[in-house]
PDB file of N, CA and C in Angstrom:
ATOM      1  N   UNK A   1     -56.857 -65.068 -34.973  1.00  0.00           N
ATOM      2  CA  UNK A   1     -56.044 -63.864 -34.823  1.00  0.00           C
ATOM      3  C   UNK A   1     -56.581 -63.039 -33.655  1.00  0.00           C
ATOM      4  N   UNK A   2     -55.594 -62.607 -32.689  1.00  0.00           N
ATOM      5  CA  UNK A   2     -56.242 -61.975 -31.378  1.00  0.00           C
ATOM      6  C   UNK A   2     -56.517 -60.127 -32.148  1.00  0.00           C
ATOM      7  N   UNK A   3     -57.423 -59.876 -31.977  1.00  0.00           N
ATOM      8  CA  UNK A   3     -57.849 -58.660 -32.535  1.00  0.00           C
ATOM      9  C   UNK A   3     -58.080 -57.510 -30.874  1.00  0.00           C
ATOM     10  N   UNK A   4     -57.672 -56.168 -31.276  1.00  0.00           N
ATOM     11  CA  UNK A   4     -57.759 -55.793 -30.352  1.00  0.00           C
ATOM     12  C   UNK A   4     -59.214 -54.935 -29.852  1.00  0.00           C
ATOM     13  N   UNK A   5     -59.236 -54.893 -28.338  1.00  0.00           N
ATOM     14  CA  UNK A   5     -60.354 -54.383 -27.991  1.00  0.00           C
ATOM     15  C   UNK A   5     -60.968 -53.206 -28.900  1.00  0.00           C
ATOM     16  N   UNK A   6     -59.239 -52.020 -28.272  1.00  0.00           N
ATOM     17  CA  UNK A   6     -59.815 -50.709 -29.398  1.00  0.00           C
ATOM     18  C   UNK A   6     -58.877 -50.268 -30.383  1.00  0.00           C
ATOM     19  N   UNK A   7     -59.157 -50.134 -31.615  1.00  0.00           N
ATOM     20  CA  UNK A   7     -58.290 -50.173 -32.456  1.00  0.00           C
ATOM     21  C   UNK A   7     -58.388 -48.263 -33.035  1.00  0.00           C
ATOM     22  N   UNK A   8     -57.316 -47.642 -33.085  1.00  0.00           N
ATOM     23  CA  UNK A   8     -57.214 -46.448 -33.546  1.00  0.00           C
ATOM     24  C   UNK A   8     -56.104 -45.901 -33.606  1.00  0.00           C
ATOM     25  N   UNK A   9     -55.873 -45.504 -35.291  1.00  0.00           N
ATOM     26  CA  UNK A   9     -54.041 -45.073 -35.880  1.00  0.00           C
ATOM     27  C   UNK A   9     -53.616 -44.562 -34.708  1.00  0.00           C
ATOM     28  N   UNK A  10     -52.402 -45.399 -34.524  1.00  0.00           N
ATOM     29  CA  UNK A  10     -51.547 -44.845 -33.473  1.00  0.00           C
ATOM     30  C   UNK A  10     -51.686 -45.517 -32.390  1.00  0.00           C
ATOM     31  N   UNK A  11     -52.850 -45.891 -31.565  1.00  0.00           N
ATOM     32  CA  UNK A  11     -53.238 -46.683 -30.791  1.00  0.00           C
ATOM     33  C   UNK A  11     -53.886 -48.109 -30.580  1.00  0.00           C
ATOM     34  N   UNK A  12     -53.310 -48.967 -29.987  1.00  0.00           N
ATOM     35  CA  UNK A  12     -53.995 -50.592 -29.736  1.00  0.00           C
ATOM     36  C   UNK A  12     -54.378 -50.673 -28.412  1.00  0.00           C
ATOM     37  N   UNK A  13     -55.501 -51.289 -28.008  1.00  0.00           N
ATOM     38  CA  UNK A  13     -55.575 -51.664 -26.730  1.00  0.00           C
ATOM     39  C   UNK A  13     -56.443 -53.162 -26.693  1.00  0.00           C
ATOM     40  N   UNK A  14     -55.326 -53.753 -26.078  1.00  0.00           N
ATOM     41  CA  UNK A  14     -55.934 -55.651 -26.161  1.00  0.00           C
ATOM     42  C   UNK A  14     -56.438 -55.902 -24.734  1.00  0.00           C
ATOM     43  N   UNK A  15     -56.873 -56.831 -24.507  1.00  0.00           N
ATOM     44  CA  UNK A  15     -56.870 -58.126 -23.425  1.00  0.00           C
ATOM     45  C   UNK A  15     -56.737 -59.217 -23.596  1.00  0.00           C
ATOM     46  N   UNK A  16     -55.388 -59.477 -22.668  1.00  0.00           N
ATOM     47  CA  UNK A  16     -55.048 -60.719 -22.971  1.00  0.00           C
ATOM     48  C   UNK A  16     -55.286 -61.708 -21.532  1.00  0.00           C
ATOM     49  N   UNK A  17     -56.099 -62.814 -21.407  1.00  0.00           N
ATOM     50  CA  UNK A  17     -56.120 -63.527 -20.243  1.00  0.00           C
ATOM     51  C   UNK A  17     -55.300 -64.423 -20.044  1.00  0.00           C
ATOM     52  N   UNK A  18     -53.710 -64.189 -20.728  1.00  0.00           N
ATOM     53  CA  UNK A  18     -52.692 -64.877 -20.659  1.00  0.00           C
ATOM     54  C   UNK A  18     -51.574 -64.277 -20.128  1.00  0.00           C
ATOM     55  N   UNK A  19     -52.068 -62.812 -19.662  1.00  0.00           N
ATOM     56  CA  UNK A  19     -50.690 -62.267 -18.797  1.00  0.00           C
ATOM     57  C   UNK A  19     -51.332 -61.613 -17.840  1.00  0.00           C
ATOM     58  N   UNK A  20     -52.545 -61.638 -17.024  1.00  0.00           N
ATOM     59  CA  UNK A  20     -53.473 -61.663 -16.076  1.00  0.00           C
ATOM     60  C   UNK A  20     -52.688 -62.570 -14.889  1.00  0.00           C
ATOM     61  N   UNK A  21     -52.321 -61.492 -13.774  1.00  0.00           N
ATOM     62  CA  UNK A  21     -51.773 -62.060 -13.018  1.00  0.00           C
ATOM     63  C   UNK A  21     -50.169 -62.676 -13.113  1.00  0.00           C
ATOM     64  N   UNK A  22     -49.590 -62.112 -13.904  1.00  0.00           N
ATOM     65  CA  UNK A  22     -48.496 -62.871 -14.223  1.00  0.00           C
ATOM     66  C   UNK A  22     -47.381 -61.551 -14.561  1.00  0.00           C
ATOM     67  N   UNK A  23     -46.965 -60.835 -13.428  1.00  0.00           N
ATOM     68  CA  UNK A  23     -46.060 -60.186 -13.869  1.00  0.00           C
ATOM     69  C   UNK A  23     -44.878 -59.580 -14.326  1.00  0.00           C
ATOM     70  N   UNK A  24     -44.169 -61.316 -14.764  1.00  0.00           N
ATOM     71  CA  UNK A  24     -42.927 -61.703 -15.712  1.00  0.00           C
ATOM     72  C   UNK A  24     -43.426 -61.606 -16.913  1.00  0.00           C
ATOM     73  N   UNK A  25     -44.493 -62.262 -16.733  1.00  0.00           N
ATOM     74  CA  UNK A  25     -45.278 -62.333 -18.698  1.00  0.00           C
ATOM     75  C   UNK A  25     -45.645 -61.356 -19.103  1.00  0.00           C
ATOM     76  N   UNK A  26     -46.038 -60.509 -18.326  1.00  0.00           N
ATOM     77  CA  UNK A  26     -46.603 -59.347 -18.357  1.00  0.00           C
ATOM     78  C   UNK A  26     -44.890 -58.286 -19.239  1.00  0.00           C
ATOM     79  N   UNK A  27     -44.137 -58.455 -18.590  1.00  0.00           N
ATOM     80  CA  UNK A  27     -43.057 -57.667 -18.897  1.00  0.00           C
ATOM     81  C   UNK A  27     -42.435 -58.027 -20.296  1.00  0.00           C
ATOM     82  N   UNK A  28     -42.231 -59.326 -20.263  1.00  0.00           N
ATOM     83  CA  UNK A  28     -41.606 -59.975 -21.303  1.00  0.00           C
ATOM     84  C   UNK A  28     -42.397 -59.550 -22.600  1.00  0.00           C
ATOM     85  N   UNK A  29     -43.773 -59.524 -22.610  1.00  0.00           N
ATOM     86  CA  UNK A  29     -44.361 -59.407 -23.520  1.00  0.00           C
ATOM     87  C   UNK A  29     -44.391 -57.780 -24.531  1.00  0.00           C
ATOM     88  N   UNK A  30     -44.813 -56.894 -22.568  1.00  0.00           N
ATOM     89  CA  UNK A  30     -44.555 -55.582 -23.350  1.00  0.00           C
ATOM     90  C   UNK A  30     -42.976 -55.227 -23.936  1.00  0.00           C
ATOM     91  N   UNK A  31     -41.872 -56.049 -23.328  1.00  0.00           N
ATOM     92  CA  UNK A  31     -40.482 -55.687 -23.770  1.00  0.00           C
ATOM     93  C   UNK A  31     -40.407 -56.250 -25.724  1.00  0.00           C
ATOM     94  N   UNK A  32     -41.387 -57.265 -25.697  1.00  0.00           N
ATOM     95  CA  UNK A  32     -41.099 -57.691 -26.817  1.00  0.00           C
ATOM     96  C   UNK A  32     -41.835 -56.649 -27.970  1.00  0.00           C
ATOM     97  N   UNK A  33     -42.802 -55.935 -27.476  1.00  0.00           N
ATOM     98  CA  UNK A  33     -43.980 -55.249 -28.285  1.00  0.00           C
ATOM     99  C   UNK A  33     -43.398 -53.758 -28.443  1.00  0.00           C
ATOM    100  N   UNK A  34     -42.706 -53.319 -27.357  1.00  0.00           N
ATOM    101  CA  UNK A  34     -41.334 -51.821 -27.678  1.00  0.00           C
ATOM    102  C   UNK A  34     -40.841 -52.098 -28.846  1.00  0.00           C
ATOM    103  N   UNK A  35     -40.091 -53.439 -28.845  1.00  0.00           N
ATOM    104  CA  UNK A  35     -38.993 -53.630 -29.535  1.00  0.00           C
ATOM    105  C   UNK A  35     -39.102 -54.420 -31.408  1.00  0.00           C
ATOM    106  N   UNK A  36     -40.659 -53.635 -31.254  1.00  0.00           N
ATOM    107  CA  UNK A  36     -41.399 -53.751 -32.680  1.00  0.00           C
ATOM    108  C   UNK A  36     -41.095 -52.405 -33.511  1.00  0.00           C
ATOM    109  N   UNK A  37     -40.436 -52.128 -34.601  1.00  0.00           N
ATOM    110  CA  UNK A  37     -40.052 -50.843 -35.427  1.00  0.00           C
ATOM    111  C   UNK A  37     -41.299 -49.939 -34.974  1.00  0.00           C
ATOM    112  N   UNK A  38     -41.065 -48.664 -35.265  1.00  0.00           N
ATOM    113  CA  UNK A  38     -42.956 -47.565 -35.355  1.00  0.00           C
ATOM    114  C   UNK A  38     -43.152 -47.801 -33.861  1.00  0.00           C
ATOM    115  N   UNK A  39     -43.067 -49.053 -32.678  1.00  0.00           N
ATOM    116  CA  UNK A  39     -43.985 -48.715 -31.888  1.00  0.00           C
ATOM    117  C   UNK A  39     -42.540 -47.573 -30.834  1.00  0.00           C
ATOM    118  N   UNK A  40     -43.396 -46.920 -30.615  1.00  0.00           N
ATOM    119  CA  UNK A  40     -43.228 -45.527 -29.402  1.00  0.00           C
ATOM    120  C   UNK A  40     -43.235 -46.080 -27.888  1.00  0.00           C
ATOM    121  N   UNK A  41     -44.523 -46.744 -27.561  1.00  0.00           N
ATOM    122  CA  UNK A  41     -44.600 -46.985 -26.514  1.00  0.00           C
ATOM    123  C   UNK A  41     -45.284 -48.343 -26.288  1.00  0.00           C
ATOM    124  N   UNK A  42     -44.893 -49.362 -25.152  1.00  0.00           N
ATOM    125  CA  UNK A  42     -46.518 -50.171 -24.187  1.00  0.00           C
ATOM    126  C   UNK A  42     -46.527 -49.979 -23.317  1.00  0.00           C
ATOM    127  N   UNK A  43     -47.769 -50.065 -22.634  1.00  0.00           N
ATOM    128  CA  UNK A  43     -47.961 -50.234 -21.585  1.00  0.00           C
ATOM    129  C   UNK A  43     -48.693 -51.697 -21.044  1.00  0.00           C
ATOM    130  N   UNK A  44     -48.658 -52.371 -20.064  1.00  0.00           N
ATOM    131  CA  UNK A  44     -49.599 -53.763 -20.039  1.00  0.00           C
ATOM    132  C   UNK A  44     -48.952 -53.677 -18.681  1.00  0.00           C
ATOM    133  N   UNK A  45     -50.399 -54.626 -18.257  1.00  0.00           N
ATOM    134  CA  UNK A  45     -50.940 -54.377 -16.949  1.00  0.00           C
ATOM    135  C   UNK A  45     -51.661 -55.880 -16.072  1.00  0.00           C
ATOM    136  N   UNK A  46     -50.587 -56.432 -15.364  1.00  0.00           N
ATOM    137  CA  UNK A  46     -51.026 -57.663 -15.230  1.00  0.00           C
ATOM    138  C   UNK A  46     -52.328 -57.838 -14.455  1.00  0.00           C
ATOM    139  N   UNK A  47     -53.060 -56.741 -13.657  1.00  0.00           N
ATOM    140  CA  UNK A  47     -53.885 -57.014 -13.449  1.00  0.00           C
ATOM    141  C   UNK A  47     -55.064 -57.076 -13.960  1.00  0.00           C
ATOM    142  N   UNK A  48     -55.372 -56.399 -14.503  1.00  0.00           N
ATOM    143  CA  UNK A  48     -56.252 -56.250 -15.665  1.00  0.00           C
ATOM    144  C   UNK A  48     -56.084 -57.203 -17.159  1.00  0.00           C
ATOM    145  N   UNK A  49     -54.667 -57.451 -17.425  1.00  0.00           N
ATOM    146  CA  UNK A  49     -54.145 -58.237 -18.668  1.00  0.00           C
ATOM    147  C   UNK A  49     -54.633 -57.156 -20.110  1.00  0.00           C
ATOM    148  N   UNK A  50     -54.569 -55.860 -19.466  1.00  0.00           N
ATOM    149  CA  UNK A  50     -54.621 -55.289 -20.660  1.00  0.00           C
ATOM    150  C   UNK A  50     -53.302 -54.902 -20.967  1.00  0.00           C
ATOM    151  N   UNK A  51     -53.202 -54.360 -22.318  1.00  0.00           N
ATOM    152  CA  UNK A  51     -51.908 -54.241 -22.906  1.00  0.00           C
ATOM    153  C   UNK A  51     -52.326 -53.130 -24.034  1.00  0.00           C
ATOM    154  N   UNK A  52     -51.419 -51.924 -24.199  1.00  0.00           N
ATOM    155  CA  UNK A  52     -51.801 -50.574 -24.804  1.00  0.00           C
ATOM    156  C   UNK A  52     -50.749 -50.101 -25.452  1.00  0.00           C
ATOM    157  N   UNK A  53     -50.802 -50.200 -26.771  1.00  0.00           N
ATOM    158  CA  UNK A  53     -49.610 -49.965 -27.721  1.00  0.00           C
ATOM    159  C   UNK A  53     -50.051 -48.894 -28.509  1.00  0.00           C
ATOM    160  N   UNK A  54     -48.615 -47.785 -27.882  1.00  0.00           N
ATOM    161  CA  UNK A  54     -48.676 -46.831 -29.024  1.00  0.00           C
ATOM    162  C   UNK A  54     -47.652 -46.778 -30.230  1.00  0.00           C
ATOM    163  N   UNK A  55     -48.059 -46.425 -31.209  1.00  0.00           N
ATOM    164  CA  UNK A  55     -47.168 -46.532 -32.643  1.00  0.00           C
ATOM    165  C   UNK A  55     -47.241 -45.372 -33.778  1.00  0.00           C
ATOM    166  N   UNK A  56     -46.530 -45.071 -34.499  1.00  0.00           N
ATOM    167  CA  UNK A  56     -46.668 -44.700 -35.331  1.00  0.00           C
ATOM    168  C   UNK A  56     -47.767 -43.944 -36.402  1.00  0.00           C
ATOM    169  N   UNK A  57     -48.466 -44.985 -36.030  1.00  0.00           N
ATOM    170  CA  UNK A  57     -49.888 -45.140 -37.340  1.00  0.00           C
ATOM    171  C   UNK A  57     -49.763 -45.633 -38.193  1.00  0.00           C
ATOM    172  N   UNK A  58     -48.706 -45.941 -38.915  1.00  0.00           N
ATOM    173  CA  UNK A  58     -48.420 -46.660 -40.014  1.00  0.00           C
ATOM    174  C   UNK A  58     -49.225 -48.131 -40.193  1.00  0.00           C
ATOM    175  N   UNK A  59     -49.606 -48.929 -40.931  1.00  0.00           N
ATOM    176  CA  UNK A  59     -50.509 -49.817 -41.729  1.00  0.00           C
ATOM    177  C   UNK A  59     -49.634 -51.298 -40.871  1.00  0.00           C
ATOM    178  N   UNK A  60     -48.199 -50.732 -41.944  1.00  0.00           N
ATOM    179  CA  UNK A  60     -47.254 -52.064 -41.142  1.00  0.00           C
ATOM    180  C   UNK A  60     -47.028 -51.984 -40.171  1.00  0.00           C
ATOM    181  N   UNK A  61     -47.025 -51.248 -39.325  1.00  0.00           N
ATOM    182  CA  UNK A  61     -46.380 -51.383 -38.438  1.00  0.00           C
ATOM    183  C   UNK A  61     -47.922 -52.016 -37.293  1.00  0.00           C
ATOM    184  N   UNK A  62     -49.014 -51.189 -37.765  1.00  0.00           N
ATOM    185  CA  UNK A  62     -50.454 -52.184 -36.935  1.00  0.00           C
ATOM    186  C   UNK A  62     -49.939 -53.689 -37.250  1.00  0.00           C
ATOM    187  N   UNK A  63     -49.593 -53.994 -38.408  1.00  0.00           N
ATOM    188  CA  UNK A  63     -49.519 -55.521 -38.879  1.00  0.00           C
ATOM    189  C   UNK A  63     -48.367 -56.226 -38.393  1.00  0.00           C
ATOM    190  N   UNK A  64     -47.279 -55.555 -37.619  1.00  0.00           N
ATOM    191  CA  UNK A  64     -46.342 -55.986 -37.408  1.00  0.00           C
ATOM    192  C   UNK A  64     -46.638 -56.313 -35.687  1.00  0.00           C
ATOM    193  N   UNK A  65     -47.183 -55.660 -35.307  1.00  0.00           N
ATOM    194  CA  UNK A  65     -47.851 -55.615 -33.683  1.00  0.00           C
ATOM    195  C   UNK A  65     -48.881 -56.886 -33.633  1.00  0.00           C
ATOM    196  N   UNK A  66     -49.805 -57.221 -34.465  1.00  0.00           N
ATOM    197  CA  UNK A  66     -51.104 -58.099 -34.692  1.00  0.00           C
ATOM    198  C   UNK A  66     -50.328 -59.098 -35.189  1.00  0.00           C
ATOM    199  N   UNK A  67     -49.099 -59.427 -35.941  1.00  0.00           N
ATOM    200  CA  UNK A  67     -48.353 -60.838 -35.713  1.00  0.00           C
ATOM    201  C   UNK A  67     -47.642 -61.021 -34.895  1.00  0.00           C
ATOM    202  N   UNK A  68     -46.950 -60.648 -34.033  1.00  0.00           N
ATOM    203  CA  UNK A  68     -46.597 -60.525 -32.681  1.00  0.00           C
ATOM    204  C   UNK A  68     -47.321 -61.247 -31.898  1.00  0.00           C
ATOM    205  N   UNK A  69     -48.462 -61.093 -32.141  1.00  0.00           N
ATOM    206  CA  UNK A  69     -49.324 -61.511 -31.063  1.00  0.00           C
ATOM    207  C   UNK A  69     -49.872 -62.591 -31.261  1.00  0.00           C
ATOM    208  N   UNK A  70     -50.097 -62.756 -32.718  1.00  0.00           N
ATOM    209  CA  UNK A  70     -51.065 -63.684 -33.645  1.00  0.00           C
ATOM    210  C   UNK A  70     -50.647 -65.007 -32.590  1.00  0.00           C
ATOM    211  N   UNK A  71     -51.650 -66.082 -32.656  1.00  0.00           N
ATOM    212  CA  UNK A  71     -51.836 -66.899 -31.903  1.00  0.00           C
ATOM    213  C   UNK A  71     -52.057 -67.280 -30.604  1.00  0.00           C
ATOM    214  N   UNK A  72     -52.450 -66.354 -30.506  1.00  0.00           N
ATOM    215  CA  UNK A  72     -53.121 -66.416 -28.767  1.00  0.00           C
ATOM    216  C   UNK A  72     -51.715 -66.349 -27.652  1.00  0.00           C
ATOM    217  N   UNK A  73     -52.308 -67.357 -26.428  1.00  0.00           N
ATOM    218  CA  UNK A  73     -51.104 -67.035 -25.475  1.00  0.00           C
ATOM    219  C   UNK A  73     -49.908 -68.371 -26.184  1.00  0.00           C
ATOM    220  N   UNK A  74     -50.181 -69.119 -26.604  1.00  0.00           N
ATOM    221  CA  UNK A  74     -49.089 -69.687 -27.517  1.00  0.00           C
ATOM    222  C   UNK A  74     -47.894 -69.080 -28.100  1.00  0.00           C
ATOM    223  N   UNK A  75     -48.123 -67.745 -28.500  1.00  0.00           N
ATOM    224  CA  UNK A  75     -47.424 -66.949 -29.013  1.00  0.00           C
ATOM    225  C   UNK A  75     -46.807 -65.719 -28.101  1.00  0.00           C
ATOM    226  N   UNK A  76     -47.395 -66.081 -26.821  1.00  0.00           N
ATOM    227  CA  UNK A  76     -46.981 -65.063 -25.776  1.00  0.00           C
ATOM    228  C   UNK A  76     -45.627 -65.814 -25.386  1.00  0.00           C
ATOM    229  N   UNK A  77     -44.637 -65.062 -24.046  1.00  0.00           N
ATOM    230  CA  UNK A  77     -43.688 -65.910 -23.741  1.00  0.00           C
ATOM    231  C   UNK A  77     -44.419 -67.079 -22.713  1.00  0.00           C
ATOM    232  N   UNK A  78     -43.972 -67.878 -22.094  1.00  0.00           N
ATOM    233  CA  UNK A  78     -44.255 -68.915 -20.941  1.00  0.00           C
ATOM    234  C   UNK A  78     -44.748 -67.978 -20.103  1.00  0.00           C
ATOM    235  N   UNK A  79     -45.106 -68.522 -19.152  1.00  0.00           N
ATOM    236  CA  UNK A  79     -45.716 -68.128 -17.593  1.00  0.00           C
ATOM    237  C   UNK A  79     -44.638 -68.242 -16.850  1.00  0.00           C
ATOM    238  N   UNK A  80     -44.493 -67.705 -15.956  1.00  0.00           N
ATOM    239  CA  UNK A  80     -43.506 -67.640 -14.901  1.00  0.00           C
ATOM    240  C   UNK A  80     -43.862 -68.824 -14.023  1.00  0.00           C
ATOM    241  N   UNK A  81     -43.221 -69.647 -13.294  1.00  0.00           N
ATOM    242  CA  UNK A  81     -43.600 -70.850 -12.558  1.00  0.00           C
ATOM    243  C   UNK A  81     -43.780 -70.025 -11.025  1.00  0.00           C
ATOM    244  N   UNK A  82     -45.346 -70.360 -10.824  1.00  0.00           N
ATOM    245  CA  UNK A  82     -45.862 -69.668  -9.057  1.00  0.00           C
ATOM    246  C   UNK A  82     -44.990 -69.753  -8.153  1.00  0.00           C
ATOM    247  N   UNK A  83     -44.560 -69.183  -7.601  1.00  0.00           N
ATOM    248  CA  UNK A  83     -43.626 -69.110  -6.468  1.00  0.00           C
ATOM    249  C   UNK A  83     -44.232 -68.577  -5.180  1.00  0.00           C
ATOM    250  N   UNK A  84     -44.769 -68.522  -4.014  1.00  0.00           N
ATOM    251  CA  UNK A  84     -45.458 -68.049  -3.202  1.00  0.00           C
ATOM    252  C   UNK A  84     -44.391 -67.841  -2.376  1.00  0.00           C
ATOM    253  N   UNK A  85     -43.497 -66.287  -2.255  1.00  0.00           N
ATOM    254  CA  UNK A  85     -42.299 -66.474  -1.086  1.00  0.00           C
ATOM    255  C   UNK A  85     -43.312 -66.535   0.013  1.00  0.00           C
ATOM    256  N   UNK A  86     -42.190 -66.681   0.879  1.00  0.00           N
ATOM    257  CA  UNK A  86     -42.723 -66.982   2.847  1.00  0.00           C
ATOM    258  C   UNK A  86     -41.702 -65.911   3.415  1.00  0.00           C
ATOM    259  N   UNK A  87     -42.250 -64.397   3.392  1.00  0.00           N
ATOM    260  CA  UNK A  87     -41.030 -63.461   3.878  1.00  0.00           C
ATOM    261  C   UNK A  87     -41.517 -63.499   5.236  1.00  0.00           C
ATOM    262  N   UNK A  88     -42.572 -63.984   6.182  1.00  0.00           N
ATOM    263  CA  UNK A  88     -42.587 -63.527   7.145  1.00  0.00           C
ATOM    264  C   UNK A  88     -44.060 -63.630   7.559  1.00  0.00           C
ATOM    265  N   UNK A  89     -44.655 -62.951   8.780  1.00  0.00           N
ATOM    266  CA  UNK A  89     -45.950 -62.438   8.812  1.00  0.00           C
ATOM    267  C   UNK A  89     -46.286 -61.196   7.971  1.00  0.00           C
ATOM    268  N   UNK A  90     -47.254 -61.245   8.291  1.00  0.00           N
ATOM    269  CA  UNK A  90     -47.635 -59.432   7.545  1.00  0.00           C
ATOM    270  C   UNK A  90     -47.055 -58.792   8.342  1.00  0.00           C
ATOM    271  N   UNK A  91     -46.923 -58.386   9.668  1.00  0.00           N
ATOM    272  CA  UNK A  91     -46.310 -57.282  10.645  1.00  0.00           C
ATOM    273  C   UNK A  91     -44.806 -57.486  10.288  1.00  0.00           C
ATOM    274  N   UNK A  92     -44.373 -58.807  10.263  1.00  0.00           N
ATOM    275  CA  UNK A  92     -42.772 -58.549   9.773  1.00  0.00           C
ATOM    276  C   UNK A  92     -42.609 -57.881   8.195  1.00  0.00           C
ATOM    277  N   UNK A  93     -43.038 -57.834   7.966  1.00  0.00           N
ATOM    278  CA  UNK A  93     -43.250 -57.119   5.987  1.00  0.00           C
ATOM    279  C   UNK A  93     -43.392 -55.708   6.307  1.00  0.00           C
ATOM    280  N   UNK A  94     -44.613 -55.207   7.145  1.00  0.00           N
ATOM    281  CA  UNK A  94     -45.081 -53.857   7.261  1.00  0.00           C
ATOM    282  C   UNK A  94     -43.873 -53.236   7.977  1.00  0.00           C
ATOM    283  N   UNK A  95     -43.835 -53.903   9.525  1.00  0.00           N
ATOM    284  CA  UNK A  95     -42.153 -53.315  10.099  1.00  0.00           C
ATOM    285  C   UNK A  95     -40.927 -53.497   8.927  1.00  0.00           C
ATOM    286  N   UNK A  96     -40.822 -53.969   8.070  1.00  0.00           N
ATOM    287  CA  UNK A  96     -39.534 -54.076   7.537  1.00  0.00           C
ATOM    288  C   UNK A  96     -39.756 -52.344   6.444  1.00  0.00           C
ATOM    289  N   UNK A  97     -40.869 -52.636   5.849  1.00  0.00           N
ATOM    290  CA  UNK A  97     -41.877 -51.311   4.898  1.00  0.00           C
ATOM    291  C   UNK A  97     -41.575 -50.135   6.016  1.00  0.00           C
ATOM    292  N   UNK A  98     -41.828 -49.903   7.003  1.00  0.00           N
ATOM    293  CA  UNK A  98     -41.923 -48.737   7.479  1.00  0.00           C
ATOM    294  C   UNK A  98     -40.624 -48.595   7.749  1.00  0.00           C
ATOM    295  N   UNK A  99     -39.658 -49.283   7.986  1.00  0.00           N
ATOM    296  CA  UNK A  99     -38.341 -48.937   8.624  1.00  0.00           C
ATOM    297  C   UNK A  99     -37.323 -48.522   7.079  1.00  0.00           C
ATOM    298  N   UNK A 100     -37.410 -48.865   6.262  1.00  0.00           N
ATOM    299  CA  UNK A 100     -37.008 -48.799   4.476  1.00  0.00           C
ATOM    300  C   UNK A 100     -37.133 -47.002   4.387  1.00  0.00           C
ATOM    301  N   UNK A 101     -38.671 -47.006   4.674  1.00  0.00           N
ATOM    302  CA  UNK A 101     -39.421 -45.306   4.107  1.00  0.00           C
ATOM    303  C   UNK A 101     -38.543 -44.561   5.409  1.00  0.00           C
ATOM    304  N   UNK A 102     -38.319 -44.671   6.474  1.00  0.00           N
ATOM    305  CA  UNK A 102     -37.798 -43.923   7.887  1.00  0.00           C
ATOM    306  C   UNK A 102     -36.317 -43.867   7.329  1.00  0.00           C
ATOM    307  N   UNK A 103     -36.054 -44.597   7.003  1.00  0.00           N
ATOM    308  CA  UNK A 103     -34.513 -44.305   6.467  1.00  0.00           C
ATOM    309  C   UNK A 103     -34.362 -43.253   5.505  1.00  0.00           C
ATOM    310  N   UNK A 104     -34.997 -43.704   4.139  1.00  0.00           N
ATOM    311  CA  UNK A 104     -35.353 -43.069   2.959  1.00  0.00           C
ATOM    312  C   UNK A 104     -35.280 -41.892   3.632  1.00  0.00           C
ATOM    313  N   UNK A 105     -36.310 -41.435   4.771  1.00  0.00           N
ATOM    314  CA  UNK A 105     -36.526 -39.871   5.075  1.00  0.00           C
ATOM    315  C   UNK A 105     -35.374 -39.478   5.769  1.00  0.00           C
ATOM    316  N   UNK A 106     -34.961 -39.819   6.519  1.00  0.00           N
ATOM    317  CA  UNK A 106     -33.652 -39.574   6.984  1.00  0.00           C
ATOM    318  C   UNK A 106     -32.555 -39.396   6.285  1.00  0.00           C
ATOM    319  N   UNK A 107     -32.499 -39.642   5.426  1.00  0.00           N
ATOM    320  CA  UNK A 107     -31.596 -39.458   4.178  1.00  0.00           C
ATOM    321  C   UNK A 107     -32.082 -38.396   3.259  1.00  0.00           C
ATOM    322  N   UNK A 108     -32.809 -38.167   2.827  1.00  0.00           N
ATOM    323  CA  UNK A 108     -33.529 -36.622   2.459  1.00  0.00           C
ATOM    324  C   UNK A 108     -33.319 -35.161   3.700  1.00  0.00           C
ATOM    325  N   UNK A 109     -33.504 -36.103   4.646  1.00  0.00           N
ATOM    326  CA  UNK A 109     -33.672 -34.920   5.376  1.00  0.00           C
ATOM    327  C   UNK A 109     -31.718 -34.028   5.905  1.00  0.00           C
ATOM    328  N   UNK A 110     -31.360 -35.335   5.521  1.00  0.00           N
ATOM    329  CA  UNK A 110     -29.796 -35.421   5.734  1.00  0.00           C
ATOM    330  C   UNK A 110     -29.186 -34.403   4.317  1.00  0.00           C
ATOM    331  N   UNK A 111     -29.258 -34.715   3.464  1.00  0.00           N
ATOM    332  CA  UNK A 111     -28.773 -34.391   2.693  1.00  0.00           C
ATOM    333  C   UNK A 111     -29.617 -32.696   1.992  1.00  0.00           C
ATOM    334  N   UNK A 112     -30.840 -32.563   2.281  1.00  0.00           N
ATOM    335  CA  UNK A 112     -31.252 -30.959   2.724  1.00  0.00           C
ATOM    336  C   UNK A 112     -30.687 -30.585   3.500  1.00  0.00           C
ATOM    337  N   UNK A 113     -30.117 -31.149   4.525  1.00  0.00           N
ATOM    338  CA  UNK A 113     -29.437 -30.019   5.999  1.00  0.00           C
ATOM    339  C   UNK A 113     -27.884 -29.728   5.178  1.00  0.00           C
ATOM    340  N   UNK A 114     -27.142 -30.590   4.087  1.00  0.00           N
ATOM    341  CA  UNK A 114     -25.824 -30.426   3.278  1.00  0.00           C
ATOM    342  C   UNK A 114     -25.589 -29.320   2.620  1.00  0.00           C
ATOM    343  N   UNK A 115     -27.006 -29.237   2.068  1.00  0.00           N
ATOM    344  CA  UNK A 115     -27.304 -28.442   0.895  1.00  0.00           C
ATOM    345  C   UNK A 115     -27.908 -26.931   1.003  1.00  0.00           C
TER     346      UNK A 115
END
């Protein structure tokens, strides 16, 4: 049974080295852990592979979160299959990044001069 790092009513905080780096699994997992009755909130964090569930406090509802999980990454969704895109060099990425934000501002600055 994956037990969590810190355990306290209301709060879980795990590590999982099965959604480390993986930030489809990463999502899928916290979408599945919301959509547990009592819980309020997750948060999870593919770099780290931590994962931070807030709930209720309720007894079942800890127990309903800890079978969720029960069985390691078996019980997580799949891994996303690696994909390494090829958008470019880095300077074509950064020029494409800076020209996105120059717009963005131009459009703020556009729509203050409306207003």
């Amino acid at each position: 049974m994956l037990l969590p790092v810190h355990d306290i009513p209301g709060r879980l905080r795990f590590t999982l080295a099965a959604i480390r780096g993986d930030r489809r699994r990463t999502a899928s997992l916290r979408a599945r852990v919301r959509a547990i009755e009592g819980v309020s909130n997750a948060t999870a964090n593919p770099l780290t592979g931590s994962l931070i569930v807030q709930y209720d406090g309720a007894r079942r509802t800890r127990e309903r979160i800890l079978a969720s999980l029960d069985g390691g990454p078996s019980a997580l969704p799949e891994p996303a299959a690696m994909v390494i895109p090829c958008a470019g060099t880095l300077a074509e990425i950064l020029a494409k990044a800076v020209a996105e934000r120059m717009v963005e501002h131009a459009i703020r600055i556009a729509l203050a001069a409306v207003i």
